[in-house]
Protein backbone atom coordinates (compact mmCIF):
# COMPACT_ATOMS: atom_id res chain seq x y z
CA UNK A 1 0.00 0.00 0.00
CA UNK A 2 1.57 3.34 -0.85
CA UNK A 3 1.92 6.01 1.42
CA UNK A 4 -0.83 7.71 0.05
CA UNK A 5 -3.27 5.58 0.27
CA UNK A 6 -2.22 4.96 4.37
CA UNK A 7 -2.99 8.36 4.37
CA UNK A 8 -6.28 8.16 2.93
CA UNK A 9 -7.10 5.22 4.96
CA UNK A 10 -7.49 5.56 8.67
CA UNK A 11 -7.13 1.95 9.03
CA UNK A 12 -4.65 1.85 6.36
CA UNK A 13 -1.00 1.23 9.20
CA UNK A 14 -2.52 -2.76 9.43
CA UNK A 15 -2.86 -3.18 5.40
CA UNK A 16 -0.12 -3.99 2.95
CA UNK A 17 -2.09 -4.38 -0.03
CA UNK A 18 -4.30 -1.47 -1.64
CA UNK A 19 -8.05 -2.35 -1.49
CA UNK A 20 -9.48 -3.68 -4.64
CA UNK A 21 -10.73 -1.11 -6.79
CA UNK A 22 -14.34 -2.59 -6.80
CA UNK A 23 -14.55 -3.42 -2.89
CA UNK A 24 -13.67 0.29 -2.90
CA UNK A 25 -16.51 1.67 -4.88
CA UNK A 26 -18.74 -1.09 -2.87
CA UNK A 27 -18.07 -0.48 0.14
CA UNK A 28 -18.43 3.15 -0.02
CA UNK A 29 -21.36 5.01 1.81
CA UNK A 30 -20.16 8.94 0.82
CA UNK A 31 -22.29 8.62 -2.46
CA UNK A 32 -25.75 8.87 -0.06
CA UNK A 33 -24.49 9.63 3.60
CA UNK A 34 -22.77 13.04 2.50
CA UNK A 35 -26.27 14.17 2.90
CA UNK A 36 -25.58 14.34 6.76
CA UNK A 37 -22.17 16.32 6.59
CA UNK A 38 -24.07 19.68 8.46
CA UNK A 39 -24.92 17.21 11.67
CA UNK A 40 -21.46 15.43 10.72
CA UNK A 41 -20.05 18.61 11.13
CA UNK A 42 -21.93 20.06 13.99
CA UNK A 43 -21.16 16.72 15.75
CA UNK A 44 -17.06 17.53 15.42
CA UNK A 45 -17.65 21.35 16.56
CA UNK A 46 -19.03 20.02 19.50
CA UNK A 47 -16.75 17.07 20.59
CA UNK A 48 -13.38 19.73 19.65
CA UNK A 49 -15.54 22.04 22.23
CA UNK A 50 -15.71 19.27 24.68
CA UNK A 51 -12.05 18.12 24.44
CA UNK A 52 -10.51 21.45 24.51
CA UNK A 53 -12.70 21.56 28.05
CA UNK A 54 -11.48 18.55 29.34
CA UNK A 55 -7.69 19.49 28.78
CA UNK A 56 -7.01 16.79 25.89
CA UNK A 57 -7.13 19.46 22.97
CA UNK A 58 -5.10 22.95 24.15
CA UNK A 59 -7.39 26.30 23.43
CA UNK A 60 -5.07 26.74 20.09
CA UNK A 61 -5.91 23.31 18.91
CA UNK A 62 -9.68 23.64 19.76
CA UNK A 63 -9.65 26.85 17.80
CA UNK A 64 -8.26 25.71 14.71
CA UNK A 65 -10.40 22.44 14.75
CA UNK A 66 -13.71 24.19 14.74
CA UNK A 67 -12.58 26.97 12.39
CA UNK A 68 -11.37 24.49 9.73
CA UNK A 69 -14.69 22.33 10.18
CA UNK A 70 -16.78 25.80 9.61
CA UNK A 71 -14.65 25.95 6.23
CA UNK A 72 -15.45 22.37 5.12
CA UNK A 73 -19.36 23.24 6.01
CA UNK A 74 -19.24 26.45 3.90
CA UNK A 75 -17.29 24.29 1.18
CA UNK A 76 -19.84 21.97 0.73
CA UNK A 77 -22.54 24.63 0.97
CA UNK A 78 -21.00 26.58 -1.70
CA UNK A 79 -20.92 23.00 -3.73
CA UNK A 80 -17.07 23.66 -3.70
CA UNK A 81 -16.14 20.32 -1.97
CA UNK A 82 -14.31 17.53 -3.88
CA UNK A 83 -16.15 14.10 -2.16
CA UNK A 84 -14.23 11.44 -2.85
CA UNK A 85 -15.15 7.30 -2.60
CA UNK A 86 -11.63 6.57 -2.07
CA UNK A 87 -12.03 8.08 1.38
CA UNK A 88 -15.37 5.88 1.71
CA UNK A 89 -17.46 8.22 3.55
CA UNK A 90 -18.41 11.54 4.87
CA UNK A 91 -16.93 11.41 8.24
CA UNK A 92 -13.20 10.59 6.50
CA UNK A 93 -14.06 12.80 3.34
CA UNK A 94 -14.39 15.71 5.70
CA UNK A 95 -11.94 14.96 8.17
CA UNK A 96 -9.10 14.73 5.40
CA UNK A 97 -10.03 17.68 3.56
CA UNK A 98 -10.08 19.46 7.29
CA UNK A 99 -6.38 18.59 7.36
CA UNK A 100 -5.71 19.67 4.13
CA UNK A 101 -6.82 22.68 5.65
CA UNK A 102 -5.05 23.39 9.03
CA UNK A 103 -2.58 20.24 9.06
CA UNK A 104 -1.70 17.70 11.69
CA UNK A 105 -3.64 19.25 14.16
CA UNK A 106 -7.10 17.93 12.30
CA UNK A 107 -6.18 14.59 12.74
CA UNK A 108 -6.75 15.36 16.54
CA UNK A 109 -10.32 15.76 15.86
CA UNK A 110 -10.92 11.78 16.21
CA UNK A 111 -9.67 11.46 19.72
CA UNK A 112 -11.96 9.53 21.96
CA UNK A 113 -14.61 8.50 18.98
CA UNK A 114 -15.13 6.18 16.48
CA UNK A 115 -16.93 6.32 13.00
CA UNK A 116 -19.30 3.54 15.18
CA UNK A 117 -20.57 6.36 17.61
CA UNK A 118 -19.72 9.15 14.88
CA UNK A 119 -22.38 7.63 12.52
CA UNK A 120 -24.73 6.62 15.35
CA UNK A 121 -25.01 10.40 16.47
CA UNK A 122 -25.25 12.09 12.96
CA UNK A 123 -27.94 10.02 12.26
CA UNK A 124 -29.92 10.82 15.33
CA UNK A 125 -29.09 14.95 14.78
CA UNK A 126 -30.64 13.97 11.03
CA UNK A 127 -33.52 12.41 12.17
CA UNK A 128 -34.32 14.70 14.93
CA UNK A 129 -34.82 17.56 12.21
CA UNK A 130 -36.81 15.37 10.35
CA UNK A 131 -38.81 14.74 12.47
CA UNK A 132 -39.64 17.94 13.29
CA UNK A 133 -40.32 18.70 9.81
CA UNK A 134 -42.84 15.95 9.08
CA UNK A 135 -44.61 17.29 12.11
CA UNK A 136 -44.95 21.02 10.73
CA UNK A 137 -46.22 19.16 7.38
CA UNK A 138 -48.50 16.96 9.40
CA UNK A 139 -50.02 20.59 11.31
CA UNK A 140 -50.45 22.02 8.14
CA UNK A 141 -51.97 19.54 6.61
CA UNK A 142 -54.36 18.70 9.62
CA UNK A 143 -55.36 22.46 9.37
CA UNK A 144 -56.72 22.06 6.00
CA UNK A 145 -58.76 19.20 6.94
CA UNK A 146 -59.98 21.27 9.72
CA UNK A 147 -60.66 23.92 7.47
CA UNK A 148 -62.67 21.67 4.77
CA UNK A 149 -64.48 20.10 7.66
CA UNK A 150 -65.93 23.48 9.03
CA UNK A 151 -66.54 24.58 5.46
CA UNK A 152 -68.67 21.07 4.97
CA UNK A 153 -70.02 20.68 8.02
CA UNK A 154 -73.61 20.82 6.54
CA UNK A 155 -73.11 18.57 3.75
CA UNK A 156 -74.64 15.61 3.88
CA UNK A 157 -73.12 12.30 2.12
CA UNK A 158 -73.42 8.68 2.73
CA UNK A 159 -71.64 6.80 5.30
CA UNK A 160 -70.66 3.73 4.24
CA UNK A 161 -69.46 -0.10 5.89
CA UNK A 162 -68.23 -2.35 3.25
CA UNK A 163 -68.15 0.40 0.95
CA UNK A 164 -72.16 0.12 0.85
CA UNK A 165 -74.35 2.70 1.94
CA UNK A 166 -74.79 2.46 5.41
CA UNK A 167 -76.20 5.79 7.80
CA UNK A 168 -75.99 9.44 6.73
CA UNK A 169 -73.24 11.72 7.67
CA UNK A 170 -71.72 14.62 7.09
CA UNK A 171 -68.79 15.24 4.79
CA UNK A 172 -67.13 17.47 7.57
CA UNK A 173 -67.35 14.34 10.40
CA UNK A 174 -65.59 12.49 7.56
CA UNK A 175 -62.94 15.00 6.91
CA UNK A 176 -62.75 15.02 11.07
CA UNK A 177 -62.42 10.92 10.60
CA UNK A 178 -58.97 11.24 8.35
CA UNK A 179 -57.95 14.14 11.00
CA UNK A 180 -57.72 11.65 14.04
CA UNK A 181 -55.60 9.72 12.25
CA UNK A 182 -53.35 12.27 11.56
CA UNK A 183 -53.45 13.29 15.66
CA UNK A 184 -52.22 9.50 16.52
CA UNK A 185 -49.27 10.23 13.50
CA UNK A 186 -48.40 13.28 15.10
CA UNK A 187 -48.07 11.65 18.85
CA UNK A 188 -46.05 8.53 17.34
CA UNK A 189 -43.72 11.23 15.81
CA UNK A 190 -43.27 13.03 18.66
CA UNK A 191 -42.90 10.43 21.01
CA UNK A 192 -40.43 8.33 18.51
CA UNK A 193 -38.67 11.75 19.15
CA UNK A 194 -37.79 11.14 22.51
CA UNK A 195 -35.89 8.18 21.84
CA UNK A 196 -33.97 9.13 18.83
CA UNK A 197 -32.76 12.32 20.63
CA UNK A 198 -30.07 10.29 23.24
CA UNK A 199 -26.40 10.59 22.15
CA UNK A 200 -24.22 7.92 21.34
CA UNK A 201 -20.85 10.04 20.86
CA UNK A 202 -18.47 9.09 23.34
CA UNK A 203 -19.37 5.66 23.13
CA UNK A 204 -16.17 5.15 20.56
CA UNK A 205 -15.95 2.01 18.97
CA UNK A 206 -17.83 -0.44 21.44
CA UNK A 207 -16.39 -0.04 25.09
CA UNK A 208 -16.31 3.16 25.71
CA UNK A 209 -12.83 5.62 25.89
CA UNK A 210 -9.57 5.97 27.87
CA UNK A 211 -10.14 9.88 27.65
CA UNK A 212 -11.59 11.97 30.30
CA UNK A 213 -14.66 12.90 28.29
CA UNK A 214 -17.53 14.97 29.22
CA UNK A 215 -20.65 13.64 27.82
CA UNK A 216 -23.60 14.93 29.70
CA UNK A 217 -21.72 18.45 28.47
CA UNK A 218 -21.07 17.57 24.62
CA UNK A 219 -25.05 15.87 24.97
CA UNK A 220 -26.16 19.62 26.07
CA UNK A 221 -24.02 21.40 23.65
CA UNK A 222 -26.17 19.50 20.47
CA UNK A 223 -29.44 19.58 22.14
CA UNK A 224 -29.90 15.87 23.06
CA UNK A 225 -31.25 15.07 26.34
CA UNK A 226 -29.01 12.64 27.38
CA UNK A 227 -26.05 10.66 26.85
CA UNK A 228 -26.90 7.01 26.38
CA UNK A 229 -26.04 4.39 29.38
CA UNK A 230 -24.26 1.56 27.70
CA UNK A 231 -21.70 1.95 24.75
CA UNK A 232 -22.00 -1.32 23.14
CA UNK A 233 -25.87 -0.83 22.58
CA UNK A 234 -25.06 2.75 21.80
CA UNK A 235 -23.33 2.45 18.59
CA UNK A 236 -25.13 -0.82 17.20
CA UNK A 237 -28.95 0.35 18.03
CA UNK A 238 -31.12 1.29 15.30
CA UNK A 239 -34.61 1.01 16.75
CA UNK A 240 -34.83 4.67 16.13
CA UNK A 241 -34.73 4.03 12.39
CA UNK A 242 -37.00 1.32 12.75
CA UNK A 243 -39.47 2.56 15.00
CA UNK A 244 -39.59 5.79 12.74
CA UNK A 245 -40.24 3.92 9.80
CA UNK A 246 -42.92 2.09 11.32
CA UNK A 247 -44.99 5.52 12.43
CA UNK A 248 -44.01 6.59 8.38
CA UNK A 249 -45.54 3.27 7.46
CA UNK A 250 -48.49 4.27 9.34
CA UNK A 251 -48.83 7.60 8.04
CA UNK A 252 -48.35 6.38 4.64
CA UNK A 253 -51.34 4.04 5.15
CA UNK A 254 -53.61 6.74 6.19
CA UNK A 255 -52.35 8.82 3.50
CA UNK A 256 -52.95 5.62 1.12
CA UNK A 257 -56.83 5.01 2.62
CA UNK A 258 -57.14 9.05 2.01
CA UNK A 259 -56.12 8.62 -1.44
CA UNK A 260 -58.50 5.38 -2.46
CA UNK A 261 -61.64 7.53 -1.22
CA UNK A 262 -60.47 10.40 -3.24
CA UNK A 263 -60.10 8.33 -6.38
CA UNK A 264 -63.57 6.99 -5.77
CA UNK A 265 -65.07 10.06 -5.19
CA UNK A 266 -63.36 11.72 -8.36
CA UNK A 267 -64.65 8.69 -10.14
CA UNK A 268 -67.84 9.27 -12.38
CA UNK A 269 -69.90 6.61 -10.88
CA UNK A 270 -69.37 8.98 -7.88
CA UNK A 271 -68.72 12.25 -8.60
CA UNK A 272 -68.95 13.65 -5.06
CA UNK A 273 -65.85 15.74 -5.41
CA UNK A 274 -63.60 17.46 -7.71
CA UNK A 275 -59.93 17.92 -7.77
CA UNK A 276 -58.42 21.04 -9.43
CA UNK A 277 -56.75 20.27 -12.90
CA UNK A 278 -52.96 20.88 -11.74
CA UNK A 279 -53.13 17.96 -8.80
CA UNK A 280 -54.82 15.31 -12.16
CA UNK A 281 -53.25 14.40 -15.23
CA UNK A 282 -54.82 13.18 -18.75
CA UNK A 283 -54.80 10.62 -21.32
CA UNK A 284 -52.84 10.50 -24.18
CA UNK A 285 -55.84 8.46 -26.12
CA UNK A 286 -58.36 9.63 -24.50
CA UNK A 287 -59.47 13.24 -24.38
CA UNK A 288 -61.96 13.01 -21.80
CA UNK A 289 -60.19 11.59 -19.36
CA UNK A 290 -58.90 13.67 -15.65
CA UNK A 291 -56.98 11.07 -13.97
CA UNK A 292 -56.44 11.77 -10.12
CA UNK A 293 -52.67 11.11 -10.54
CA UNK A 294 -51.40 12.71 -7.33
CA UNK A 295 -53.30 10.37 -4.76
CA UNK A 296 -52.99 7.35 -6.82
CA UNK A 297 -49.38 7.88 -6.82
CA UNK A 298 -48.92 8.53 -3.27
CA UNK A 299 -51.18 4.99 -2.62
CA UNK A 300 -48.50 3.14 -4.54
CA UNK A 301 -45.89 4.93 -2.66
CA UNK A 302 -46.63 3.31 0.83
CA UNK A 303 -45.77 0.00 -0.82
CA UNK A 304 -42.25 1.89 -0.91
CA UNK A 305 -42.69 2.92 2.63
CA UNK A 306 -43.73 -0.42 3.91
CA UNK A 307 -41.17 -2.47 2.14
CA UNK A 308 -38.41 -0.20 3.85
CA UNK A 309 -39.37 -1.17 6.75
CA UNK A 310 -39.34 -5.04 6.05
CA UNK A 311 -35.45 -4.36 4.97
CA UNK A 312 -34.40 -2.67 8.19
CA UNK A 313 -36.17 -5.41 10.51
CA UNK A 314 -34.51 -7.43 8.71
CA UNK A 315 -31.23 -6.13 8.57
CA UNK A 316 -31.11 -5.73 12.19
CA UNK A 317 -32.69 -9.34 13.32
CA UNK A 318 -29.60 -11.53 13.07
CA UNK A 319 -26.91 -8.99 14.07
CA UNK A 320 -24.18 -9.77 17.19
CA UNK A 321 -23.18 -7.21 19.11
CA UNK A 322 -21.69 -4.14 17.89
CA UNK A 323 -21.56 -1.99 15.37
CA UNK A 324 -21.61 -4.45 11.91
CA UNK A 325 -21.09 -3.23 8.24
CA UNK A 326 -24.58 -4.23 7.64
CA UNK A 327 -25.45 -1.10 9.39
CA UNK A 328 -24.63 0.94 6.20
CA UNK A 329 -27.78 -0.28 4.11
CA UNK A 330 -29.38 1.35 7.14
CA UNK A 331 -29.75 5.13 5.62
CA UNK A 332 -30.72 4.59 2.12
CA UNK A 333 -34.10 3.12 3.56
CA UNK A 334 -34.21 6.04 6.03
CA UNK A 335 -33.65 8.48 3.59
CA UNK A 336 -36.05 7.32 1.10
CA UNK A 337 -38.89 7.59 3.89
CA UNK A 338 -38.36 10.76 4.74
CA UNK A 339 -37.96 12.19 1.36
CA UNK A 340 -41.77 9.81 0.36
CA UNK A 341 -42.86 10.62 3.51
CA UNK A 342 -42.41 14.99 2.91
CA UNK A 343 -43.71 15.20 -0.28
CA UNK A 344 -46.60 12.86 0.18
CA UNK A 345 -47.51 14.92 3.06
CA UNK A 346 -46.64 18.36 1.13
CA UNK A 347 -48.77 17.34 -1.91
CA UNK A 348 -51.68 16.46 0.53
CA UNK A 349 -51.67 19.57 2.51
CA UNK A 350 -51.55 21.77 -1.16
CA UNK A 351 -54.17 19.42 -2.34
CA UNK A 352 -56.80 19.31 0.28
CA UNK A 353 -57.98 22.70 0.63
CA UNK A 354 -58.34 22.46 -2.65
CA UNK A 355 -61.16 20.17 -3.33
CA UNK A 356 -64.79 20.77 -4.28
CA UNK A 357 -67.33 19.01 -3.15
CA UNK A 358 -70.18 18.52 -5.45
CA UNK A 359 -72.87 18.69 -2.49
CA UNK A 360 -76.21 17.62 -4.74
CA UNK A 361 -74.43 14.21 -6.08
CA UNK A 362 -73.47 13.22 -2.26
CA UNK A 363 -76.86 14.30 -1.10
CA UNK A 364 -79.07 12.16 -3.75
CA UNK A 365 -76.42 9.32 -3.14
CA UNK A 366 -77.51 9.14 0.44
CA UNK A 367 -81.09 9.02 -0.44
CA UNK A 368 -80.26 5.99 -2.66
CA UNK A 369 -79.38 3.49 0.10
CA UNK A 370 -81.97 3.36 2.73
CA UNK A 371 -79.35 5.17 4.88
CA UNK A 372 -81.73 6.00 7.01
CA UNK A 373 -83.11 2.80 8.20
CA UNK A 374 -81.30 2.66 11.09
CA UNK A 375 -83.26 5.87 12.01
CA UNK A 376 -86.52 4.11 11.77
CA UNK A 377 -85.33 0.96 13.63
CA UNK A 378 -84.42 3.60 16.57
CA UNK A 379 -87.68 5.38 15.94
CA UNK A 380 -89.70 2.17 16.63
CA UNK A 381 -87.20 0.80 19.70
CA UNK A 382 -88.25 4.41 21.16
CA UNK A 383 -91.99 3.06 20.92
CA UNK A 384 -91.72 0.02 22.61
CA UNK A 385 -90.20 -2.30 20.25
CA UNK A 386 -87.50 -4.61 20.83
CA UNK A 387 -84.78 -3.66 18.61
CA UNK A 388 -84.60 -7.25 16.65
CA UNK A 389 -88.31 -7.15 15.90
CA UNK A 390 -87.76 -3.36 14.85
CA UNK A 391 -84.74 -4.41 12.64
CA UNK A 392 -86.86 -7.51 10.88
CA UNK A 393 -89.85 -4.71 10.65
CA UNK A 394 -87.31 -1.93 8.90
CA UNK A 395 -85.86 -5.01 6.63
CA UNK A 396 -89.68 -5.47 5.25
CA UNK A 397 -90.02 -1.59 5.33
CA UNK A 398 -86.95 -1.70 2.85
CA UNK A 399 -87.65 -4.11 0.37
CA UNK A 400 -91.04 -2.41 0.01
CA UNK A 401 -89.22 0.39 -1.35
CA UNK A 402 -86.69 -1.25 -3.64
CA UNK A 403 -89.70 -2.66 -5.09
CA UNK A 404 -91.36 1.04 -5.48
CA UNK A 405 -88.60 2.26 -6.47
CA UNK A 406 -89.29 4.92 -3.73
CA UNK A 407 -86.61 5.83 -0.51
CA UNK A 408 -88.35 5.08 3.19
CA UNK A 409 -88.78 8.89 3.51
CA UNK A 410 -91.20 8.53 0.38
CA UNK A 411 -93.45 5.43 1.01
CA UNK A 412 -96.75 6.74 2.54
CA UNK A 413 -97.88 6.74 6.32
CA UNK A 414 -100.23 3.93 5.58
CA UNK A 415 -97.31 1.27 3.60
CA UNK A 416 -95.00 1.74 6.66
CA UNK A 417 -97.86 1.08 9.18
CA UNK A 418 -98.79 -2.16 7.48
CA UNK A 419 -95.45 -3.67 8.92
CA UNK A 420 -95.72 -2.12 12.30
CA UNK A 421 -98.87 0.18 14.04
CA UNK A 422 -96.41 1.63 16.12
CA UNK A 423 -95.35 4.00 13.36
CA UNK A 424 -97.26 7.53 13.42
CA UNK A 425 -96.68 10.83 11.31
CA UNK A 426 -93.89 12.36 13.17
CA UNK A 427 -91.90 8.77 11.51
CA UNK A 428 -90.96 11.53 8.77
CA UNK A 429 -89.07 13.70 10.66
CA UNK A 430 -86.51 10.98 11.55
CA UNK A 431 -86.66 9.44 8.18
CA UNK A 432 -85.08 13.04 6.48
CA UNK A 433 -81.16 12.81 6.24
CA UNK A 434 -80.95 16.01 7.92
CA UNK A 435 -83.09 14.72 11.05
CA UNK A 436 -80.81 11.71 10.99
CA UNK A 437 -77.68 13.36 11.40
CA UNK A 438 -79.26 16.36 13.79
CA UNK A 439 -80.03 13.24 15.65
CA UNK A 440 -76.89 12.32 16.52
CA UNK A 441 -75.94 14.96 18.03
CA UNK A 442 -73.08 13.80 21.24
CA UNK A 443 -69.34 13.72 21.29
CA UNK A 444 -67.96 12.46 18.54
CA UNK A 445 -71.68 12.29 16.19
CA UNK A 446 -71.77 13.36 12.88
CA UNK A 447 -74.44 16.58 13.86
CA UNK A 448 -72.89 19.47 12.11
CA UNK A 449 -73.05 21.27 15.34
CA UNK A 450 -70.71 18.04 16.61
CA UNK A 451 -68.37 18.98 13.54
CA UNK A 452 -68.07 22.48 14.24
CA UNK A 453 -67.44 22.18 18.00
CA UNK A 454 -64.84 19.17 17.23
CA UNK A 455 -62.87 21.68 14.72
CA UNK A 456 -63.07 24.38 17.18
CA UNK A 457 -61.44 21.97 19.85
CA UNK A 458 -58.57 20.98 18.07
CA UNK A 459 -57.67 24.10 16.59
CA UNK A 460 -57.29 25.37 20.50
CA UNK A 461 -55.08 22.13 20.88
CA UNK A 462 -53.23 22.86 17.76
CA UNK A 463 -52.28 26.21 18.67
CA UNK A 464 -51.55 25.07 22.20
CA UNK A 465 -48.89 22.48 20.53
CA UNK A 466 -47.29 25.46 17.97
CA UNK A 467 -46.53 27.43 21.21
CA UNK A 468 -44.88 24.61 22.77
């Protein structure tokens, strides 16, 4: 091995024979990782901070460390930085080029760490600002739906159960549905949070270091808060990854169940809502087609999402302790989610405050299905009936009107009393979709009044986590 390669290598005093020129370009990581050179970097300011502390860098030293690494960040900033896979990754791309800069005293920088605890710490910097990130997208795309919901509260569509028309509701309370699952997205995010933001540095390779390090004070300096209790699990743990990409799994399947309802509803056979032109696409055949191309695409993506997840559990499940070299096909995954994961949720929050209901196609839908026969069943239950012989009564009530051709609303007084005597005039005010959903007016009902006071509630708890 020549000299210069030893000094390209930091492992390169053991080797006598250059690396093979393939194993060189496999091996590398710096063609995705340099994406994490500003929390690489921030990392280094604040362990040459910490060692110039503790006495095993001098002021001088300390000084020029932390100057030279603000030159590499502006370097790579300015897209002036030559990256180079002979060095393999970002950590040794930027530590060489910081000697380049201010000599022998950069390669002081690497005392009492290793590229295991290095990587381990970047990563959770990264994700922590992520993280944070995806839950500004997630607010602003919950206040759309919050916005949409108040602006539909009135609207009447159908509710359905196996995608058959089952009660009445309002297109707001469904618009409030999709917004609870965004809540439980935002609490997984924030409390996956909590465990990604522990440091590792200090941890060095696997057992710790001989130095006198301060790591409660180098954990402060980059925000964490704490230092994590036991090196070896330190720099070989990625549950962090993992458990993140599970909550982006789960946000990507609400996004996904989102986006199937929107394609149905954009659908002609529904029609209940319309998408404007720049979130669709068209044929090139077919002139009339308006293809809802943005949540299609974003349904296919949490197959993406999903199968990330499947290659870091597995990655992980047959690993000793420490840090393995398997742990490098841990980022790509990672990266990919986040990237899916922030423009899914940007194209969402553009897209939803966006769309137009088409009120009189929902409204006549509902009246198709009988979607108020639950109404009458309660109606009759309210009279005395037990609810089994008011459900068989309702049943009969029904397939009189498939056979007329004719909703339950519009079959006379005297056809409905034929299958129960119990019935009386006021059976029409309960049999209206609007006394249907006025009816249900508690916590958590579809009642527009329900809808209104339900956006009005989590706008206060929205605001009350911005000014956290």
């Amino acid at each position: 091995m020549s000299q210069k390669d030893k000094q390209h290598k930091p492992w390169g005093g053991r080797f006598n024979e250059a690396t093979d020129e393939f194993v060189e370009i496999f091996t590398a990581s710096v063609e995705f990782d340099r994406r994490l050179y500003h929390h690489d970097i921030a990392g280094s300011i604040a362990h040459a901070t910490m060692l110039q502390k503790v006495g095993v860098l001098s002021k001088s030293e300390g000084d020029q460390i932390i100057s030279g690494l603000q030159q590499v960040r502006q370097e790579i900033e300015n897209d002036q930085f030559n990256w180079s896979v002979s060095l393999e990754d970002l950590h040794m791309n930027i530590e060489y080029r910081l000697t380049e800069i201010i000599g022998d005293t950069g390669k002081k920088l690497h005392t009492g760490r290793s590229r295991n605890d290095q990587v381990a710490t970047d990563m959770r910097l990264y994700l922590r600002d992520e993280i944070d990130a995806l839950c500004g997208l997630l607010l602003q795309l919950q206040t759309g739906l919050l916005d949409l919901a108040e602006r539909e509260a009135d609207t009447v569509m159908p509710g359905f159960t196996h995608l058959q028309t089952a009660q009445p509701v309002t297109f707001g309370h469904h618009m409030m549905a999709w917004f609870e699952m965004l809540v439980r997205d935002l609490q997984r995010l924030q409390d996956c949070r909590k465990r990604v933001n522990v440091m590792p540095l200090g941890s060095a390779a696997l057992a710790g270091t001989t130095y006198p390090i301060d790591r409660e004070f180098t954990a402060e300096l980059l925000g964490f808060d704490k230092a994590s209790n036991n090196s070896l699990d330190s720099v070989s743990d990625r549950d962090f990854v993992i458990e993140f990409c599970a909550v982006g799994s789960l946000i990507m399947t609400h996004l996904s169940r989102f986006s199937e309802e929107l394609v149905l509803w954009t659908c002609a056979q529904f029609n209940f809502i319309q998408l404007p032109d720049r979130f669709c696409t068209g044929s090139s055949i077919m002139p009339q087609k308006k293809n809802p191309d943005v949540p299609e695409l974003i349904r296919g993506k949490t197959g993406r999402v999903n199968g990330h997840l499947v290659a870091l559990l597995t990655l992980m499940k047959s690993q000793p302790l420490a840090y393995n070299k398997d742990n490098q096909e841990d980022k790509e995954p990672l990266f990919d989610t986040i990237d899916t994961l922030k423009g899914c949720l940007r194209a969402y929050a553009d897209m939803i405050p966006a769309i137009v209901t088409n009120k009189s196609q929902m409204r006549e839908a509902a009246m198709r299905g009988y979607s108020t026969a639950t109404d009458l069943a309660d109606y009759l239950v309210r009279r005395g009936v037990a609810f089994r012989d008011a459900h068989e009564i309702v049943g009969k009530a029904v397939a009189l009107g498939i056979a007329e051709k004719k909703d339950l609303s519009e079959l006379t007084l005297g056809q409905l009393q034929q299958f129960s005597v119990a019935i009386d005039q006021d059976v029409f005010d309960v049999l209206t979709l609007e006394g249907s959903i006025n009816a249900r007016n508690h916590l958590g009902g579809t009642a527009p009044d329900q809808v209104r006071a339900a956006v009005k509630k989590a706008r206060l708890e929205q605001l009350a986590l911005r000014n956290q």
